[in-house]
N, C-alpha and C. Protein backbone atom coordinates (compact mmCIF):
# COMPACT_ATOMS: atom_id res chain seq x y z
N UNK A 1 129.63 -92.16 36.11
CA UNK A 1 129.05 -93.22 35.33
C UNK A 1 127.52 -93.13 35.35
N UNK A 2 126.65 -92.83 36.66
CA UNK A 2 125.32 -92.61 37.04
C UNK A 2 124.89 -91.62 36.14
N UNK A 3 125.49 -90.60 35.71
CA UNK A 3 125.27 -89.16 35.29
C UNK A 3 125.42 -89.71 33.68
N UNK A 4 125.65 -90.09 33.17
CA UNK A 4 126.00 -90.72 31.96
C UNK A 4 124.55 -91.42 31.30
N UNK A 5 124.51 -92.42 32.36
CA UNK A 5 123.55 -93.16 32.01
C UNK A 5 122.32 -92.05 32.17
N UNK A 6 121.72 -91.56 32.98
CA UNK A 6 120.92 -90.21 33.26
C UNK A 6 120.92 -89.38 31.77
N UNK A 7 121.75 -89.58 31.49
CA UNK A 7 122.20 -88.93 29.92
C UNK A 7 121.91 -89.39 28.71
N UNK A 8 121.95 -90.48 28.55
CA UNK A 8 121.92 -91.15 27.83
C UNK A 8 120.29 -91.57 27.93
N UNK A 9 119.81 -91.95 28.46
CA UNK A 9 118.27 -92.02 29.12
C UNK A 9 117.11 -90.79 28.44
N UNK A 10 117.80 -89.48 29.05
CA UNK A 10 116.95 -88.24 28.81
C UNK A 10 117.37 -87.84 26.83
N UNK A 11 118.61 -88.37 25.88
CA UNK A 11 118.21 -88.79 24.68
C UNK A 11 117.67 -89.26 24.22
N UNK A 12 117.22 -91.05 24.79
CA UNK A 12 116.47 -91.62 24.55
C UNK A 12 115.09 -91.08 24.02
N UNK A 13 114.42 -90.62 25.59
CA UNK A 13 113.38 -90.20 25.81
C UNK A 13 113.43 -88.89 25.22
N UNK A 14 114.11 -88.30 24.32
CA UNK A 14 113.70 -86.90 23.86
C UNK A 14 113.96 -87.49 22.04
N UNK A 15 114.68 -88.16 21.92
CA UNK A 15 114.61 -89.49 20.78
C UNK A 15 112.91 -89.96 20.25
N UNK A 16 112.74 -90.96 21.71
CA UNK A 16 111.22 -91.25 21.36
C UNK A 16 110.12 -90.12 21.31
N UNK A 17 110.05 -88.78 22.10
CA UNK A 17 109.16 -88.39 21.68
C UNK A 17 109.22 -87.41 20.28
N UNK A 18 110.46 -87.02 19.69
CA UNK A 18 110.49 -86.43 18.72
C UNK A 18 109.54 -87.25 17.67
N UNK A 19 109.63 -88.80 17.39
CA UNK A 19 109.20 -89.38 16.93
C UNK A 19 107.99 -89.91 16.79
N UNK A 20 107.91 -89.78 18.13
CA UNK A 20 106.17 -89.55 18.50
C UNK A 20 105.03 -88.09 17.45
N UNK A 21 106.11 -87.51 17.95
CA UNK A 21 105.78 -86.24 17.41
C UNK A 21 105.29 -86.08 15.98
N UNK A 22 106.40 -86.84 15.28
CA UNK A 22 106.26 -86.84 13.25
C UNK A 22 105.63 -87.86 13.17
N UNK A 23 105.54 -88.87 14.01
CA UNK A 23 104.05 -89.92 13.76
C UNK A 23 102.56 -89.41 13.82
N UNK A 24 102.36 -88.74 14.92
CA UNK A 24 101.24 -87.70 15.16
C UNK A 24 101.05 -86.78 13.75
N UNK A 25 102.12 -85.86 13.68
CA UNK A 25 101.98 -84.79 12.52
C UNK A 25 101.35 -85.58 11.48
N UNK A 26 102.38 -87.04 11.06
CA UNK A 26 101.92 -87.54 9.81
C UNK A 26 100.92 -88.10 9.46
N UNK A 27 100.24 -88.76 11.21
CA UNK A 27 98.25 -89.42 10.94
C UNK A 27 97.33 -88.16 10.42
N UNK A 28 98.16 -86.91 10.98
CA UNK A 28 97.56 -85.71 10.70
C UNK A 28 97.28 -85.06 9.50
N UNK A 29 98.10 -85.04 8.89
CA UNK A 29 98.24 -84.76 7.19
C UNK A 29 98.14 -86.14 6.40
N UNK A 30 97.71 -87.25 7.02
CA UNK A 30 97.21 -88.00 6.09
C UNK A 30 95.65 -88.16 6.41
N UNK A 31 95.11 -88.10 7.79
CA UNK A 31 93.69 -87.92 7.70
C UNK A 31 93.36 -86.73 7.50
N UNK A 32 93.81 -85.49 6.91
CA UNK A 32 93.63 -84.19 6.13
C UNK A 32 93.40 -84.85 4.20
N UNK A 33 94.30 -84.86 4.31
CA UNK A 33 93.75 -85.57 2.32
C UNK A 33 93.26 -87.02 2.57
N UNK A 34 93.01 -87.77 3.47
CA UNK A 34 91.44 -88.51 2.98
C UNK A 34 90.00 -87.41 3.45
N UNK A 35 90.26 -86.57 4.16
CA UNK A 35 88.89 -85.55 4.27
C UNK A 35 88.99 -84.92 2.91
N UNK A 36 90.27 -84.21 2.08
CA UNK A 36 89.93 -83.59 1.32
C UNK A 36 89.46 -84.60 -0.05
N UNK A 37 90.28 -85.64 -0.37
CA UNK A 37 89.50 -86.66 -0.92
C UNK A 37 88.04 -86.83 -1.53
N UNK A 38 87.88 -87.06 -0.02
CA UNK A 38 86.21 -87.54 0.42
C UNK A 38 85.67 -85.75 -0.15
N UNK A 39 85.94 -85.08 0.03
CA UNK A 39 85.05 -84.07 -0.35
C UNK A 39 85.14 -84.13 -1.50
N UNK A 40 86.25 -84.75 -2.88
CA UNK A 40 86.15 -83.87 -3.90
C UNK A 40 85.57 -85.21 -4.53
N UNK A 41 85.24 -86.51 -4.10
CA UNK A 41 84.63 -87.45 -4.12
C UNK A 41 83.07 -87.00 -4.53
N UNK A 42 82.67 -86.29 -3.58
CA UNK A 42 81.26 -85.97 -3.19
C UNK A 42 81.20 -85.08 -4.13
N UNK A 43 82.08 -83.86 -5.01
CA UNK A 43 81.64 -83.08 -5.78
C UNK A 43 81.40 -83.58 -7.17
N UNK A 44 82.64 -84.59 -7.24
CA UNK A 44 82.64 -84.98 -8.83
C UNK A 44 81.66 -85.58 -8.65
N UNK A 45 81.16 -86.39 -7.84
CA UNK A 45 79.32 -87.17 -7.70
C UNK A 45 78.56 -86.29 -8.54
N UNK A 46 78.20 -85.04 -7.66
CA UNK A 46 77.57 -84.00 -7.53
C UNK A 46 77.40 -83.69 -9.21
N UNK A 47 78.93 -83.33 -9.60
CA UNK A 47 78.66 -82.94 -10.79
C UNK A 47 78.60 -83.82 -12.12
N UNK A 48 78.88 -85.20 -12.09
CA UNK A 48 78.36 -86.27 -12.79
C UNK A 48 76.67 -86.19 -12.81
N UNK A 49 76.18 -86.10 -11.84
CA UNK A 49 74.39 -86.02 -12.19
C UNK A 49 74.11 -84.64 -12.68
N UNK A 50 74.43 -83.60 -12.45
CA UNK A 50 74.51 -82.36 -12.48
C UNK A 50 74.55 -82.87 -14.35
N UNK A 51 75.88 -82.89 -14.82
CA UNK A 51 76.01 -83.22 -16.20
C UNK A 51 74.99 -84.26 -17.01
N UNK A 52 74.76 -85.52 -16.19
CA UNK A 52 73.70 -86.39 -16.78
C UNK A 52 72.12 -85.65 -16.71
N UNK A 53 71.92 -85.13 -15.92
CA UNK A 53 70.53 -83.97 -15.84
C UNK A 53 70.61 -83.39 -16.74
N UNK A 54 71.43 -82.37 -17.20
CA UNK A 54 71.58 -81.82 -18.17
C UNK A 54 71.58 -82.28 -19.56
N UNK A 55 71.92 -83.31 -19.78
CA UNK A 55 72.12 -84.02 -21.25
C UNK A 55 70.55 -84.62 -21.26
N UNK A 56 70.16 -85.04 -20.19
CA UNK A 56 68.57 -85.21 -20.56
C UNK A 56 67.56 -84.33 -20.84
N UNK A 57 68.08 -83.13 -20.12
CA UNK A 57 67.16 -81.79 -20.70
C UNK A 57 67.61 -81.40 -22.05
N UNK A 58 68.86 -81.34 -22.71
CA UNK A 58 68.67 -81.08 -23.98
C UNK A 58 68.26 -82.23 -24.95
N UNK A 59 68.23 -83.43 -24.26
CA UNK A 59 67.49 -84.45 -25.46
C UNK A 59 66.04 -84.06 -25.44
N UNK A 60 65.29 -83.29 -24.12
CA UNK A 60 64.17 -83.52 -24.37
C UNK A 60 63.94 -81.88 -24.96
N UNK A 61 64.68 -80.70 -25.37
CA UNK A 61 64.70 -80.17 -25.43
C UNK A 61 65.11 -79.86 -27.59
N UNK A 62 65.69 -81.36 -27.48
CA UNK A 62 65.82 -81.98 -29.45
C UNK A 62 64.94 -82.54 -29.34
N UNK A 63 63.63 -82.98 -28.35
CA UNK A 63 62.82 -84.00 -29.29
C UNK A 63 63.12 -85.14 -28.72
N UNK A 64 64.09 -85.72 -27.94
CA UNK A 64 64.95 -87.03 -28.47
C UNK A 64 63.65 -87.60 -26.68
N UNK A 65 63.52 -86.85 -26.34
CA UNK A 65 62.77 -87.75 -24.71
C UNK A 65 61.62 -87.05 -24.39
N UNK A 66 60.37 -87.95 -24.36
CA UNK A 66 59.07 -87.10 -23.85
C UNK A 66 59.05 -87.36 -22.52
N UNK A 67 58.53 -86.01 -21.87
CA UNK A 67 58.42 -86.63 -20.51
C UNK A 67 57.35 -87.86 -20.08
C-alpha cells in the first residue's frame, strides 16, 4: 500500500514538473515575439520617416518646399 502511494506521489511530481516545463517553454516563445515585435516596431518607425524624408526631398526637389 506504502509503495503505491510512493507511486503515485513520484507521478504527481513528474506530472507537475512536465508542466512546469511547457509553462517555462511557453513564457519563452512568447517573450521571443514580443522582442521580435518590438524590433519590427522600431523598423517600420525607422522606415515611416525614412519615407516622409523622402517625399520632402522630392517636393523640394518640384519646387513645392524652399528650404
Amino acid at each position: 500500500m506504502k509503495s503505491i502511494r510512493i507511486k503515485d506521489l513520484e507521478i504527481v511530481e513528474q506530472e507537475r514538473q512536465r508542466e512546469e516545463a511547457i509553462e517555462t517553454s511557453t513564457a519563452m516563445a512568447l517573450a521571443r515575439l514580443a522582442l521580435e515585435n518590438q524590433k519590427k516596431d522600431v523598423l517600420i518607425e525607422q522606415l515611416t520617416q525614412t519615407v516622409a524624408n523622402l517625399n520632402l526631398e522630392i517636393m523640394k526637389l518640384k519646387g513645392g518646399i524652399s528650404k
